[in-house]
PDB file of N, CA and C in Angstrom:
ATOM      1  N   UNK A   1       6.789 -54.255 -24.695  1.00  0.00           N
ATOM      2  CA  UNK A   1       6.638 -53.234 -23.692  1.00  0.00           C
ATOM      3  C   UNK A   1       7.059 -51.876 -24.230  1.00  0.00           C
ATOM      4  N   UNK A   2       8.355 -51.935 -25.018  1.00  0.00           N
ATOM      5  CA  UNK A   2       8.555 -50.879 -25.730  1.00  0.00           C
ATOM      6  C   UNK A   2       7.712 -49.806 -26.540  1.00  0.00           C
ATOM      7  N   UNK A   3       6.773 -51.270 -27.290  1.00  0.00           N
ATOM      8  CA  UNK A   3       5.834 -50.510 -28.350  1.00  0.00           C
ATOM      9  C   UNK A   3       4.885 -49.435 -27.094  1.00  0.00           C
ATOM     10  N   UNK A   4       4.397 -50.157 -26.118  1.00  0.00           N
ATOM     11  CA  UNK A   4       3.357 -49.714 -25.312  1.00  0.00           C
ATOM     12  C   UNK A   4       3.191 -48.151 -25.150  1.00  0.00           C
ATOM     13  N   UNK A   5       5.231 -48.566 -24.392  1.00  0.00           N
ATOM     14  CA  UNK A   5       5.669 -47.289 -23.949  1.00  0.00           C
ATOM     15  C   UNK A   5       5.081 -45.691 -24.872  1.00  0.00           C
ATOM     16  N   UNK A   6       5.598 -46.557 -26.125  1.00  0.00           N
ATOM     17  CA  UNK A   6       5.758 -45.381 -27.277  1.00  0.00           C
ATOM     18  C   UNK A   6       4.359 -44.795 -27.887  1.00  0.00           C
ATOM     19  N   UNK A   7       3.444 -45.766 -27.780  1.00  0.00           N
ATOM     20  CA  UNK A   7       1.853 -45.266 -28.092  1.00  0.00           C
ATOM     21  C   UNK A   7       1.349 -44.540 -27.031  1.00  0.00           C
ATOM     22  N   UNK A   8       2.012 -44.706 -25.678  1.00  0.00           N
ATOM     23  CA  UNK A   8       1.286 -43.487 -24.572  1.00  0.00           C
ATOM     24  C   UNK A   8       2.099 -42.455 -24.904  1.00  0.00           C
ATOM     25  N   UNK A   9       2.930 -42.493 -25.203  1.00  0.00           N
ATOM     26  CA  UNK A   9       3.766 -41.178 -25.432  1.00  0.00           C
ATOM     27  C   UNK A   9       3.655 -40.426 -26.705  1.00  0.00           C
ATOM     28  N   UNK A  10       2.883 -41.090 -27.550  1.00  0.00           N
ATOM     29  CA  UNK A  10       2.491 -40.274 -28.786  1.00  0.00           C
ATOM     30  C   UNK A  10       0.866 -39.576 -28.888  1.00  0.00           C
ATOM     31  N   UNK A  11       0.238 -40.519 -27.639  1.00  0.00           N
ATOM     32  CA  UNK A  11      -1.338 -40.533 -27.129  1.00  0.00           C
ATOM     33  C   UNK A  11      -1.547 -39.447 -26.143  1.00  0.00           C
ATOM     34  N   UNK A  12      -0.058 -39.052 -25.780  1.00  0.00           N
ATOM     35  CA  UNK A  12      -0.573 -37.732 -24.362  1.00  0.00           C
ATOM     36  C   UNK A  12       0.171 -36.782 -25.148  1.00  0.00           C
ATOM     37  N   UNK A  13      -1.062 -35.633 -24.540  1.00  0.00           N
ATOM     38  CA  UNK A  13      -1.112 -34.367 -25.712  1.00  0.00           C
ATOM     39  C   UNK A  13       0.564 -33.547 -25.170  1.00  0.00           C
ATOM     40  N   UNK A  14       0.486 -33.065 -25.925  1.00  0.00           N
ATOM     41  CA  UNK A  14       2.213 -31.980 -25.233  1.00  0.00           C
ATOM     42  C   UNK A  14       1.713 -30.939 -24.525  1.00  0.00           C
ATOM     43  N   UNK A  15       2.206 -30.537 -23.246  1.00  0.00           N
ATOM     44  CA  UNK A  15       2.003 -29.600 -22.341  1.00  0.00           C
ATOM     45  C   UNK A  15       2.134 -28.258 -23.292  1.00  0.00           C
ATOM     46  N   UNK A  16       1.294 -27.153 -23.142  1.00  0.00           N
ATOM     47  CA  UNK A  16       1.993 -25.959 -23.824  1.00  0.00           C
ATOM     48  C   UNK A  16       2.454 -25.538 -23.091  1.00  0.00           C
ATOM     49  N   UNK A  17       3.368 -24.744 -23.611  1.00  0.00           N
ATOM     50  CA  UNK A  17       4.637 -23.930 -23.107  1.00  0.00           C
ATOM     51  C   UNK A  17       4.031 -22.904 -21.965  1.00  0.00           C
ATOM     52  N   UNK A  18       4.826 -22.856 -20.767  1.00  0.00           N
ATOM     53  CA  UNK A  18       4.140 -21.883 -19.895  1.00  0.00           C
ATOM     54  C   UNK A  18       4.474 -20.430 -20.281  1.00  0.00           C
ATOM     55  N   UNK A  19       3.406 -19.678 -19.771  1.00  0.00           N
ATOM     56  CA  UNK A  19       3.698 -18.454 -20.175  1.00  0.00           C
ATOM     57  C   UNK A  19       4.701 -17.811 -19.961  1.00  0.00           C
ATOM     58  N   UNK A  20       4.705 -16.493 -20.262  1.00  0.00           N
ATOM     59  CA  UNK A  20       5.894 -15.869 -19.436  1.00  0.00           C
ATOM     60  C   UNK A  20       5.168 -15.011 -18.310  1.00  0.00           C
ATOM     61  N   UNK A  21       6.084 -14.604 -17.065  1.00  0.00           N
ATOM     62  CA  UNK A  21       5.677 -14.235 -16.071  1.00  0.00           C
ATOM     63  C   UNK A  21       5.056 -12.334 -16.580  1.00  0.00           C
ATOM     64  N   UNK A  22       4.062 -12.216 -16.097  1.00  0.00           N
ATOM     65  CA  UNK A  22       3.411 -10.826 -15.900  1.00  0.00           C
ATOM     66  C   UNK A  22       4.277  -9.908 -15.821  1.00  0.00           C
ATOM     67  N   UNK A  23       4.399  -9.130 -16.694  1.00  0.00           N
ATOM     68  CA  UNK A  23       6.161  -7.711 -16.458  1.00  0.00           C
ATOM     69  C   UNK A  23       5.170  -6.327 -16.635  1.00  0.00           C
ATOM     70  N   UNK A  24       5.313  -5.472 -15.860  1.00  0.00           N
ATOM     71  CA  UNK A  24       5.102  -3.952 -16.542  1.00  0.00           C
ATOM     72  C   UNK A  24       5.474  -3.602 -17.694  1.00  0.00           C
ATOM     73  N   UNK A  25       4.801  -3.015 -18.481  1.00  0.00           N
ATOM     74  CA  UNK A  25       5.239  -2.415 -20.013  1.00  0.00           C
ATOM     75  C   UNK A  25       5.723  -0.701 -19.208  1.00  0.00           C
ATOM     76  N   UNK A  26       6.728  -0.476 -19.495  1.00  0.00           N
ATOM     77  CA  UNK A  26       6.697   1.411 -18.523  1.00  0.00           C
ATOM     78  C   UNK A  26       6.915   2.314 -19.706  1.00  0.00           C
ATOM     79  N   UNK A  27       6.607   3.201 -19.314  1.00  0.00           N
ATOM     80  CA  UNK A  27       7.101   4.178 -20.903  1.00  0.00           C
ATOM     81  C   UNK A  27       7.423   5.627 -19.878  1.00  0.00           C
ATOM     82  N   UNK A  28       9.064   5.906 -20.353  1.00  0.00           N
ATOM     83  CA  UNK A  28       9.350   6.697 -19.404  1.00  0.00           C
ATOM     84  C   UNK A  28       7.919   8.140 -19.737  1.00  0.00           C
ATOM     85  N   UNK A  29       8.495   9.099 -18.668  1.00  0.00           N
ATOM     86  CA  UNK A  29       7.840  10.531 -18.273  1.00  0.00           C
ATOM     87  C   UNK A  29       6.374  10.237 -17.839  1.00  0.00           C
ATOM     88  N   UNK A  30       5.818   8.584 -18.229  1.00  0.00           N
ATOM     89  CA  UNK A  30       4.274   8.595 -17.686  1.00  0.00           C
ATOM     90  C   UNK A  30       4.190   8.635 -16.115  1.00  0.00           C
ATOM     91  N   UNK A  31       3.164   9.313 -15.881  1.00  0.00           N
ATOM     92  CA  UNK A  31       2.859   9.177 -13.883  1.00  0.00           C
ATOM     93  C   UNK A  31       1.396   8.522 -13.912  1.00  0.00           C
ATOM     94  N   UNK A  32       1.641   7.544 -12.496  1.00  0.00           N
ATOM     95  CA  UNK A  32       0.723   6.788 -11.984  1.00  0.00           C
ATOM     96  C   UNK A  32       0.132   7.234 -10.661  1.00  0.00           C
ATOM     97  N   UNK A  33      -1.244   7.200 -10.884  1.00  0.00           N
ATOM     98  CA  UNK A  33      -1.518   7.735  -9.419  1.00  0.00           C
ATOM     99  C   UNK A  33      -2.402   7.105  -8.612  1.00  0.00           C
ATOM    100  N   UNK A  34      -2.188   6.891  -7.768  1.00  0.00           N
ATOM    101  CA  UNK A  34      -2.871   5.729  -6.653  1.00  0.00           C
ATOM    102  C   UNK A  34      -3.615   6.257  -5.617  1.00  0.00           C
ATOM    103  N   UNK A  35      -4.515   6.076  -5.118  1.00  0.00           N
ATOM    104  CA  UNK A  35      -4.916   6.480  -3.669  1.00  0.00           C
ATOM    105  C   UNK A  35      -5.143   5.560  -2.802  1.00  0.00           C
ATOM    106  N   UNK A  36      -4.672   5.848  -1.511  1.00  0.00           N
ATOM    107  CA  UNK A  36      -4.404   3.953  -0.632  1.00  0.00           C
ATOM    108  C   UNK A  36      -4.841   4.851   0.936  1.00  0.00           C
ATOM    109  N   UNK A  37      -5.791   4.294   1.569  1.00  0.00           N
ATOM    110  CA  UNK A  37      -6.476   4.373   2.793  1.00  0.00           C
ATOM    111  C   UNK A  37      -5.761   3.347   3.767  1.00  0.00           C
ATOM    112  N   UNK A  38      -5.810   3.585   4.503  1.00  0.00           N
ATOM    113  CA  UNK A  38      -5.489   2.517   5.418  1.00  0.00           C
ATOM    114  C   UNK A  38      -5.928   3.379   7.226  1.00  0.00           C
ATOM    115  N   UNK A  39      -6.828   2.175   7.277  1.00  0.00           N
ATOM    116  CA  UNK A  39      -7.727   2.560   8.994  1.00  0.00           C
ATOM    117  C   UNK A  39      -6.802   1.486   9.811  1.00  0.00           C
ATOM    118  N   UNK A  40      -6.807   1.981  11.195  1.00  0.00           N
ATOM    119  CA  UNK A  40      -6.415   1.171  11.946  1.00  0.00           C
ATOM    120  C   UNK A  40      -7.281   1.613  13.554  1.00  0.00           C
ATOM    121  N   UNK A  41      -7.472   0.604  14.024  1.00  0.00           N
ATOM    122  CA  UNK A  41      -8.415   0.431  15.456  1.00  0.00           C
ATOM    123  C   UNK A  41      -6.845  -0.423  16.514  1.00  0.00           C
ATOM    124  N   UNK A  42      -7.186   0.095  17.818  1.00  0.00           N
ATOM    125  CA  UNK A  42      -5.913   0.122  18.700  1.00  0.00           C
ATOM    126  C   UNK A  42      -7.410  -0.176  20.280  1.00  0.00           C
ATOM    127  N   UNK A  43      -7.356  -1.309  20.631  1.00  0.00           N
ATOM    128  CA  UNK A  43      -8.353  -1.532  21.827  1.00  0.00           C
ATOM    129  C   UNK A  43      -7.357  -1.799  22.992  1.00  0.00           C
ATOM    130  N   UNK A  44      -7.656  -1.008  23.997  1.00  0.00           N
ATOM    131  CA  UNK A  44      -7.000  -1.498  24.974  1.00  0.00           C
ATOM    132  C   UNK A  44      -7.913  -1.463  26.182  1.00  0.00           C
ATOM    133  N   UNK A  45      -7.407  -2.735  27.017  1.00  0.00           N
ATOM    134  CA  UNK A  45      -8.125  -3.168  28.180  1.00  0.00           C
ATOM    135  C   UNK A  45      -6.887  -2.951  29.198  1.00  0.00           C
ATOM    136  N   UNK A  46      -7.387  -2.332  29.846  1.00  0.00           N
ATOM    137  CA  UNK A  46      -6.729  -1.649  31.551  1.00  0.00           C
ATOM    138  C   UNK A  46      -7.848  -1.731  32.231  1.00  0.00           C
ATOM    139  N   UNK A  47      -6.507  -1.964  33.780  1.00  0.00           N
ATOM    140  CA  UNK A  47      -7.486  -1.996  35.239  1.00  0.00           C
ATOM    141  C   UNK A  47      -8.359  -0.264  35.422  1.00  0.00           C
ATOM    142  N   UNK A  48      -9.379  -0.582  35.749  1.00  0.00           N
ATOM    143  CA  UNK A  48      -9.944   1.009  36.195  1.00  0.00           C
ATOM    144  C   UNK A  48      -8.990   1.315  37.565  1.00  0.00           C
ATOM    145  N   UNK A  49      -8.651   2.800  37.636  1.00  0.00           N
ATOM    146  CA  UNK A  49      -7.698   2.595  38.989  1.00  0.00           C
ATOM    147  C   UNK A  49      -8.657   2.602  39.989  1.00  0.00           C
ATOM    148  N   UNK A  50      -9.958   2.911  39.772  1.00  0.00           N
ATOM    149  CA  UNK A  50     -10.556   3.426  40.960  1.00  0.00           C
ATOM    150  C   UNK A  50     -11.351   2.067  41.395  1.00  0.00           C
ATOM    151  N   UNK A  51     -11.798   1.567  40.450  1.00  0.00           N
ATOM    152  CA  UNK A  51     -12.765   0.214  41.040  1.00  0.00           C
ATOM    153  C   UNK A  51     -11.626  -1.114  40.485  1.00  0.00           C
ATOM    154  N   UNK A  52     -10.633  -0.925  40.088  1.00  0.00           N
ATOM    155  CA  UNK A  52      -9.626  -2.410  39.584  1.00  0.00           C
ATOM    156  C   UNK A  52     -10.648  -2.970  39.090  1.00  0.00           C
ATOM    157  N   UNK A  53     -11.583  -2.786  38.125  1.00  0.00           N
ATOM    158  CA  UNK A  53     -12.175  -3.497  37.035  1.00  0.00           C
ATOM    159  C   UNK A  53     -11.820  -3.078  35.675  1.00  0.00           C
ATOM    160  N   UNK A  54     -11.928  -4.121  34.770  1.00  0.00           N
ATOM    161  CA  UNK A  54     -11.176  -3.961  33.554  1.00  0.00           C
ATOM    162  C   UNK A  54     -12.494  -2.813  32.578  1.00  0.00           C
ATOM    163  N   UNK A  55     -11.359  -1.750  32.336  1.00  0.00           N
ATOM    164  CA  UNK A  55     -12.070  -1.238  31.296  1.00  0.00           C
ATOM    165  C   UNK A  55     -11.482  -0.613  29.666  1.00  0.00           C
ATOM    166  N   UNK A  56     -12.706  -1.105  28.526  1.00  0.00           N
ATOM    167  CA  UNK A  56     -11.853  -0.819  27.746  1.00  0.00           C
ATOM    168  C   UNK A  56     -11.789   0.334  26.457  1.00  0.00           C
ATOM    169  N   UNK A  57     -10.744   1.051  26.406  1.00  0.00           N
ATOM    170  CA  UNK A  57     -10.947   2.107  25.425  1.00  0.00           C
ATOM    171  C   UNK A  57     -10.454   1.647  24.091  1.00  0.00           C
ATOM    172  N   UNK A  58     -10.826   2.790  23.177  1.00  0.00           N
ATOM    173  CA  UNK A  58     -10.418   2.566  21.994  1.00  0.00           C
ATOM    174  C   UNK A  58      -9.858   3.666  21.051  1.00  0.00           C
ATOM    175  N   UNK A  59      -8.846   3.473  20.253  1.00  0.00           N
ATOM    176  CA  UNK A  59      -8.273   4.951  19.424  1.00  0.00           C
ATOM    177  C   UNK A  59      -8.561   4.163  17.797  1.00  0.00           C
ATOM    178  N   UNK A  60      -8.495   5.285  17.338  1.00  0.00           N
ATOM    179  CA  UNK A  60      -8.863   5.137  15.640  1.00  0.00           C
ATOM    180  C   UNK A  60      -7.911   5.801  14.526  1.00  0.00           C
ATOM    181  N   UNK A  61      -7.057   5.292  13.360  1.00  0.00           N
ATOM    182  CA  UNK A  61      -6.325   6.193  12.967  1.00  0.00           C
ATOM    183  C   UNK A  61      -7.189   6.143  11.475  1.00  0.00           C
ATOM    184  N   UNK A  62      -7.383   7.352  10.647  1.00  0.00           N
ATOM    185  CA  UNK A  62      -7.467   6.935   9.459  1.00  0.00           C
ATOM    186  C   UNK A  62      -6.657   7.935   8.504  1.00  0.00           C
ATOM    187  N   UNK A  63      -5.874   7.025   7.607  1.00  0.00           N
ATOM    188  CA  UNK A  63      -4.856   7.916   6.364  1.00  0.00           C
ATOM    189  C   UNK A  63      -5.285   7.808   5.203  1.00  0.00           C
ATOM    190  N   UNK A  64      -5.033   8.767   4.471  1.00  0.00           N
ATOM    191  CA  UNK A  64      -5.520   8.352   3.101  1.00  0.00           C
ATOM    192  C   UNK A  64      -4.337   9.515   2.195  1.00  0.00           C
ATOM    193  N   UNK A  65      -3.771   8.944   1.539  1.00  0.00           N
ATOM    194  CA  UNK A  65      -2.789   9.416   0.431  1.00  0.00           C
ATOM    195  C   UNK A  65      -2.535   9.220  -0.632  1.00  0.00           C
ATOM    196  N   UNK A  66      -2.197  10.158  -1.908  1.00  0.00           N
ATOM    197  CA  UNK A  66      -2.532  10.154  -2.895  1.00  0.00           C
ATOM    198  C   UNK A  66      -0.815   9.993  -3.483  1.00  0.00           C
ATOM    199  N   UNK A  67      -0.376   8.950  -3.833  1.00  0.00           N
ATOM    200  CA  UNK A  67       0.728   9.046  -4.669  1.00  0.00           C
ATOM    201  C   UNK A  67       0.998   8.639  -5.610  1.00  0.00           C
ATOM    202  N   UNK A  68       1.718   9.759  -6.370  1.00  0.00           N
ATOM    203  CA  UNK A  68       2.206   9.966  -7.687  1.00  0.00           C
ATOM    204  C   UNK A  68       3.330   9.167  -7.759  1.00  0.00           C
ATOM    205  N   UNK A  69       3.640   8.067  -8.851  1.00  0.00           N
ATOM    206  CA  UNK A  69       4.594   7.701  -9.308  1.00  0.00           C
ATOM    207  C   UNK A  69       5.497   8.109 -10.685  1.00  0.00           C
ATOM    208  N   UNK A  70       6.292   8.943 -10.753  1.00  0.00           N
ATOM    209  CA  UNK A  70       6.613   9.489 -12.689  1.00  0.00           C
ATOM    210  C   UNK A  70       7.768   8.279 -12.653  1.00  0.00           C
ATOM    211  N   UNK A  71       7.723   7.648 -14.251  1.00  0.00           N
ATOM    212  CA  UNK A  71       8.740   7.296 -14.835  1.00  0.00           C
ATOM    213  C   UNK A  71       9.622   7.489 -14.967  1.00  0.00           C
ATOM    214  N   UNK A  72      10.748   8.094 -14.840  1.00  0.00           N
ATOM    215  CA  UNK A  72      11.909   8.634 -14.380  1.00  0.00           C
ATOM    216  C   UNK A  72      12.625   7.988 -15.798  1.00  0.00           C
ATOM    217  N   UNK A  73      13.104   6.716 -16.440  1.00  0.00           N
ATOM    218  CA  UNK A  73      13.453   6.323 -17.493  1.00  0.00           C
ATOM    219  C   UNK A  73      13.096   4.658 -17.680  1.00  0.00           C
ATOM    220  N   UNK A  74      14.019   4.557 -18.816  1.00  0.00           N
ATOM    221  CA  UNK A  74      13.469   2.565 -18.460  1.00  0.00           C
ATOM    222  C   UNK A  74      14.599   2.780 -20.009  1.00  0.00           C
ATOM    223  N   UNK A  75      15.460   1.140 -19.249  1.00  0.00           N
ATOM    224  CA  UNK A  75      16.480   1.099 -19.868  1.00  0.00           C
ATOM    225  C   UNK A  75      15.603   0.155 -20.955  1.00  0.00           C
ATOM    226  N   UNK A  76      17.375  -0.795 -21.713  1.00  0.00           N
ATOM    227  CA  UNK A  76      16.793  -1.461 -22.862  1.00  0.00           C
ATOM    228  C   UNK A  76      16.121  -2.541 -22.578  1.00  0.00           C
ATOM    229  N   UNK A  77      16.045  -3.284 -21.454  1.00  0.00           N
ATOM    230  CA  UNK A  77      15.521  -4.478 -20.753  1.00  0.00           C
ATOM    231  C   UNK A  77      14.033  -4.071 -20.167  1.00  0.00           C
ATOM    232  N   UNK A  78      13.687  -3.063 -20.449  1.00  0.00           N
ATOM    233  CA  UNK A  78      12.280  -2.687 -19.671  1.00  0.00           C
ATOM    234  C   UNK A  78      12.289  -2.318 -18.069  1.00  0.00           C
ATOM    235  N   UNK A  79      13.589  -2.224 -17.678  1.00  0.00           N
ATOM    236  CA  UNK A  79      13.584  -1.888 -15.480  1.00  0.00           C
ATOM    237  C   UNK A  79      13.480  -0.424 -15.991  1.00  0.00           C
ATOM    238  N   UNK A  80      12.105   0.030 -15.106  1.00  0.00           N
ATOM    239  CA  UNK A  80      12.180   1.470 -15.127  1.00  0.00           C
ATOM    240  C   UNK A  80      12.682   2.059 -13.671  1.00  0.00           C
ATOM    241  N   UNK A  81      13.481   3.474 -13.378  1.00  0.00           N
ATOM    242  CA  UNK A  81      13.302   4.289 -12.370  1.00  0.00           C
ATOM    243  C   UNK A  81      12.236   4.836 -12.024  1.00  0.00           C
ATOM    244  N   UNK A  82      11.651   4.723 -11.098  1.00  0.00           N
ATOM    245  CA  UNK A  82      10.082   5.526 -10.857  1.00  0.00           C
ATOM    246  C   UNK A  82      10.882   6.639  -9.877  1.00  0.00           C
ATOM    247  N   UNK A  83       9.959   7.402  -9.407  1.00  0.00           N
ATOM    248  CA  UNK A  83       9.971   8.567  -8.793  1.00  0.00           C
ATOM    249  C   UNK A  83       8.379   8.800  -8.185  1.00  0.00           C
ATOM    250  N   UNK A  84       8.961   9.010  -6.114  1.00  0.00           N
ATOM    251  CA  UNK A  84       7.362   8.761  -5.958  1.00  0.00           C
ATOM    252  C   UNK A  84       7.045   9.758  -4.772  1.00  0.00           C
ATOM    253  N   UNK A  85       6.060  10.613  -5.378  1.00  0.00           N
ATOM    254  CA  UNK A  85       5.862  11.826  -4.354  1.00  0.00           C
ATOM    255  C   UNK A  85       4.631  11.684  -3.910  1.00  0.00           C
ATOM    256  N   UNK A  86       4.113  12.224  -2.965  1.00  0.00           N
ATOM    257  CA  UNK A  86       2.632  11.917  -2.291  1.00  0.00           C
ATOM    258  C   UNK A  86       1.991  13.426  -2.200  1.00  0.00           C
ATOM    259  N   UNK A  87       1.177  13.856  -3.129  1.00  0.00           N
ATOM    260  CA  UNK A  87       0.543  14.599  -3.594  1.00  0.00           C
ATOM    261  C   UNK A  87      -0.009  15.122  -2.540  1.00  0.00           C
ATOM    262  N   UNK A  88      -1.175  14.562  -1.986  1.00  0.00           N
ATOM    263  CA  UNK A  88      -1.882  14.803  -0.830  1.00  0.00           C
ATOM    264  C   UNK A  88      -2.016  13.192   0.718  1.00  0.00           C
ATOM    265  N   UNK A  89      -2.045  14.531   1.539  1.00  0.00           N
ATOM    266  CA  UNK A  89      -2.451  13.596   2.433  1.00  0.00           C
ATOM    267  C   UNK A  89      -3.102  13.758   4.229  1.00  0.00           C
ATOM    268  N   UNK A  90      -4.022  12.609   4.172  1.00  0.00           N
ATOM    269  CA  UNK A  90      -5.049  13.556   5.151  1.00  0.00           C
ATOM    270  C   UNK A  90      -4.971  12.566   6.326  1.00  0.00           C
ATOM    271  N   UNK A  91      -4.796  12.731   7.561  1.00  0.00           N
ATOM    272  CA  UNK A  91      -4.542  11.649   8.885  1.00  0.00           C
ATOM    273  C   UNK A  91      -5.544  12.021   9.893  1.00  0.00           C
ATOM    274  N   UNK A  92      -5.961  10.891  10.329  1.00  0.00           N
ATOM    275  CA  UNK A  92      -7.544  11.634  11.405  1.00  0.00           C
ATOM    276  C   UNK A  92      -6.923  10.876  12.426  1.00  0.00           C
ATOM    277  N   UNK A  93      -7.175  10.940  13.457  1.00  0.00           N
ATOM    278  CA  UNK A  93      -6.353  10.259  14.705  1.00  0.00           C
ATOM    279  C   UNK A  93      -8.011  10.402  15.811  1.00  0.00           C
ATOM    280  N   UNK A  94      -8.474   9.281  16.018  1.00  0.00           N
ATOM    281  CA  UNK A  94      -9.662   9.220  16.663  1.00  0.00           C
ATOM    282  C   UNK A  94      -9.147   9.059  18.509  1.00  0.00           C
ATOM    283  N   UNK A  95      -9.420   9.845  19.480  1.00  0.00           N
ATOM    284  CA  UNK A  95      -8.910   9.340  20.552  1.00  0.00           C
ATOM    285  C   UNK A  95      -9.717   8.504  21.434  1.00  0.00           C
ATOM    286  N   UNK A  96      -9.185   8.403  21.952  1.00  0.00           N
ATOM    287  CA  UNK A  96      -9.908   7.036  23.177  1.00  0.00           C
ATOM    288  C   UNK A  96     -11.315   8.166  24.305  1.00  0.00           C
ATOM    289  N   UNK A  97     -10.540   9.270  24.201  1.00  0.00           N
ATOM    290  CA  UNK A  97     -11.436  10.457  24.890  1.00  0.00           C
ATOM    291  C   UNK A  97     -12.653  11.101  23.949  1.00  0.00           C
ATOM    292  N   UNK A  98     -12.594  10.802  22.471  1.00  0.00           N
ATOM    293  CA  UNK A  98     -13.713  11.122  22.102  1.00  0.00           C
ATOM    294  C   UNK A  98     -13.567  12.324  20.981  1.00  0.00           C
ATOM    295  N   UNK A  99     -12.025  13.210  21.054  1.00  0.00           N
ATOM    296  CA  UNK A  99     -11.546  14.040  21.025  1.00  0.00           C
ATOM    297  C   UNK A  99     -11.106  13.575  19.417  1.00  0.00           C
ATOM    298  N   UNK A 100     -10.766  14.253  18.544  1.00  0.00           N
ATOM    299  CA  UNK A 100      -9.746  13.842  17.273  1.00  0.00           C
ATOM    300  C   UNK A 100      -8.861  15.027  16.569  1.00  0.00           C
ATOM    301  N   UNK A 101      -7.772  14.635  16.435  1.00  0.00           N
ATOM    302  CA  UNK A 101      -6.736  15.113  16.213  1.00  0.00           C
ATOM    303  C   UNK A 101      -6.544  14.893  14.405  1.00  0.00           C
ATOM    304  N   UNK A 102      -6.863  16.160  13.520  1.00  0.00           N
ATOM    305  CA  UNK A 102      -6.861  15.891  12.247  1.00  0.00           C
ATOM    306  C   UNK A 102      -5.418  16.171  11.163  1.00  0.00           C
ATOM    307  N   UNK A 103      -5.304  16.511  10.405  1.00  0.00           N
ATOM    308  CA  UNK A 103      -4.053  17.314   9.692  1.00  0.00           C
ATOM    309  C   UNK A 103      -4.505  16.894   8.268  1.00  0.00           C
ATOM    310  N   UNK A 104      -4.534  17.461   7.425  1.00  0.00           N
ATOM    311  CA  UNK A 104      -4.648  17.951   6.196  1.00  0.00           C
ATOM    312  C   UNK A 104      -3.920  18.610   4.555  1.00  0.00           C
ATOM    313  N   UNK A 105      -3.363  17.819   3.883  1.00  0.00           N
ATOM    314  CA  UNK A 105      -2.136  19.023   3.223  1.00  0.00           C
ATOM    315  C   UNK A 105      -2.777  19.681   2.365  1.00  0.00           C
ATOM    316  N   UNK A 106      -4.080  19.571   2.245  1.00  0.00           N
ATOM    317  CA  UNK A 106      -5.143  21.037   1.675  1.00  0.00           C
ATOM    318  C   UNK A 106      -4.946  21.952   2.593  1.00  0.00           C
ATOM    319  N   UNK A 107      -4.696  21.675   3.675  1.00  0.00           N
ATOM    320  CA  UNK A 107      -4.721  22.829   4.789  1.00  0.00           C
ATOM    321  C   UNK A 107      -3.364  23.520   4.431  1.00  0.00           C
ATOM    322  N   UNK A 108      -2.819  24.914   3.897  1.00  0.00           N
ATOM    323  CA  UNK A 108      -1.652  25.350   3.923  1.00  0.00           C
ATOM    324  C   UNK A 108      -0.862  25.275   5.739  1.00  0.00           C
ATOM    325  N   UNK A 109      -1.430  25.500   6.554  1.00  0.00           N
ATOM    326  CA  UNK A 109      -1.236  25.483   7.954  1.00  0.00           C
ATOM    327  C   UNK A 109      -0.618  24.043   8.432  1.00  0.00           C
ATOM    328  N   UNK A 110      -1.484  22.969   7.876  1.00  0.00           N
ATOM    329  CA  UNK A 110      -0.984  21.502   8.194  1.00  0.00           C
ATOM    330  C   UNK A 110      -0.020  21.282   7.219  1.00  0.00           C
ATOM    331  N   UNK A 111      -0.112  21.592   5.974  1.00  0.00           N
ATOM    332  CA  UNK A 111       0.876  21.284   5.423  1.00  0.00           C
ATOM    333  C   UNK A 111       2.333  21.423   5.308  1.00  0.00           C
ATOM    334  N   UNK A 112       2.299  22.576   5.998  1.00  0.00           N
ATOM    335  CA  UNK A 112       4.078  23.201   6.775  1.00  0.00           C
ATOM    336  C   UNK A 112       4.367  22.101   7.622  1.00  0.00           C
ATOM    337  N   UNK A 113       3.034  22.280   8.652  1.00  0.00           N
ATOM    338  CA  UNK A 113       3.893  20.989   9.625  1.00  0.00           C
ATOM    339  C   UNK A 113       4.530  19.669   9.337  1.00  0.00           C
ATOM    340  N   UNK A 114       3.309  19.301   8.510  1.00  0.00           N
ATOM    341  CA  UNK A 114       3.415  17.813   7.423  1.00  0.00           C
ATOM    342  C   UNK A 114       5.144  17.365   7.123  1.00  0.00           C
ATOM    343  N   UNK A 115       5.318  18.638   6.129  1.00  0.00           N
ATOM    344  CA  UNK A 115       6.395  19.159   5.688  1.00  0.00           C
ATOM    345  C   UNK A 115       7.571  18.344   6.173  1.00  0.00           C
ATOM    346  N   UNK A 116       7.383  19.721   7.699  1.00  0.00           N
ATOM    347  CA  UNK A 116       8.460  19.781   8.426  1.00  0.00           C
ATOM    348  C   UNK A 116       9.122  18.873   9.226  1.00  0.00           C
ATOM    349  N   UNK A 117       7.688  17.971   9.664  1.00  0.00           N
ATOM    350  CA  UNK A 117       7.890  16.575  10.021  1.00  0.00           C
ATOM    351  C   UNK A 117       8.377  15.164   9.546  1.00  0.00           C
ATOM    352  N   UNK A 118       8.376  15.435   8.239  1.00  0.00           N
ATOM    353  CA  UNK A 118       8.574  13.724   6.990  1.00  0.00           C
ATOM    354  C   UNK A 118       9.611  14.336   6.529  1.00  0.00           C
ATOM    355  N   UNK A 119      10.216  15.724   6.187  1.00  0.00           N
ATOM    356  CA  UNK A 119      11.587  15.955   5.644  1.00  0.00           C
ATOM    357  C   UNK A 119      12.587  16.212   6.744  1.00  0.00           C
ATOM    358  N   UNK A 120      12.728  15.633   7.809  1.00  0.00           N
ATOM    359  CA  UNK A 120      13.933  15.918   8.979  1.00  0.00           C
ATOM    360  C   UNK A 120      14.953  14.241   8.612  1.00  0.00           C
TER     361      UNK A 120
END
């Protein structure tokens, strides 16, 4: 039984070694830049007040922003500091009335507000 043992065990191939897990290579002062959208739809069903039948509206948001990541450093182990600013960014706000509410940081005008609003 012994021998048996020992001919399957010389007959099955050796697993190779698993890899190593996926790591970022970073090299400080480089910047990464991304652009990331994200839509969102908001449905709501309410009573009509006037006839108490259900009716339903809808709002729409759409963002889209551009951010910069810089390398900041990266020790001897490869963990880098990033650093992450958002270059631009544009918000559409669709209303349920038909109406839309935009903002812009091309716009110097929106962009104060922008500003003034995310740095409090």
């Amino acid at each position: 039984m012994s021998v048996a043992l020992l001919t399957i065990a010389l007959l099955t191939p050796a697993q190779p070694p698993a890899a190593p897990p996926a790591r970022f290579k970073w090299t400080a002062n480089d910047t990464h830049t991304y652009k990331v959208t994200q839509h969102t739809l908001v449905r709501e069903t309410t009573l009509d007040p006037k006839t108490e039948k259900p009716m339903t509206s809808e709002a729409r948001t759409s963002l889209m922003l551009t951010k910069k990541w810089l390398v900041k450093s990266v020790d001897e182990k490869g963990v880098a500091t990033l650093e992450m600013t958002i270059a631009a960014m544009k918000n559409e706000f669709h209303k349920s009335d038909g109406t839309t509410i935009e903002r812009d940081s091309a716009n110097p005008d929106h962009a104060k507000e922008m500003a003034a609003r995310w740095s409090r």
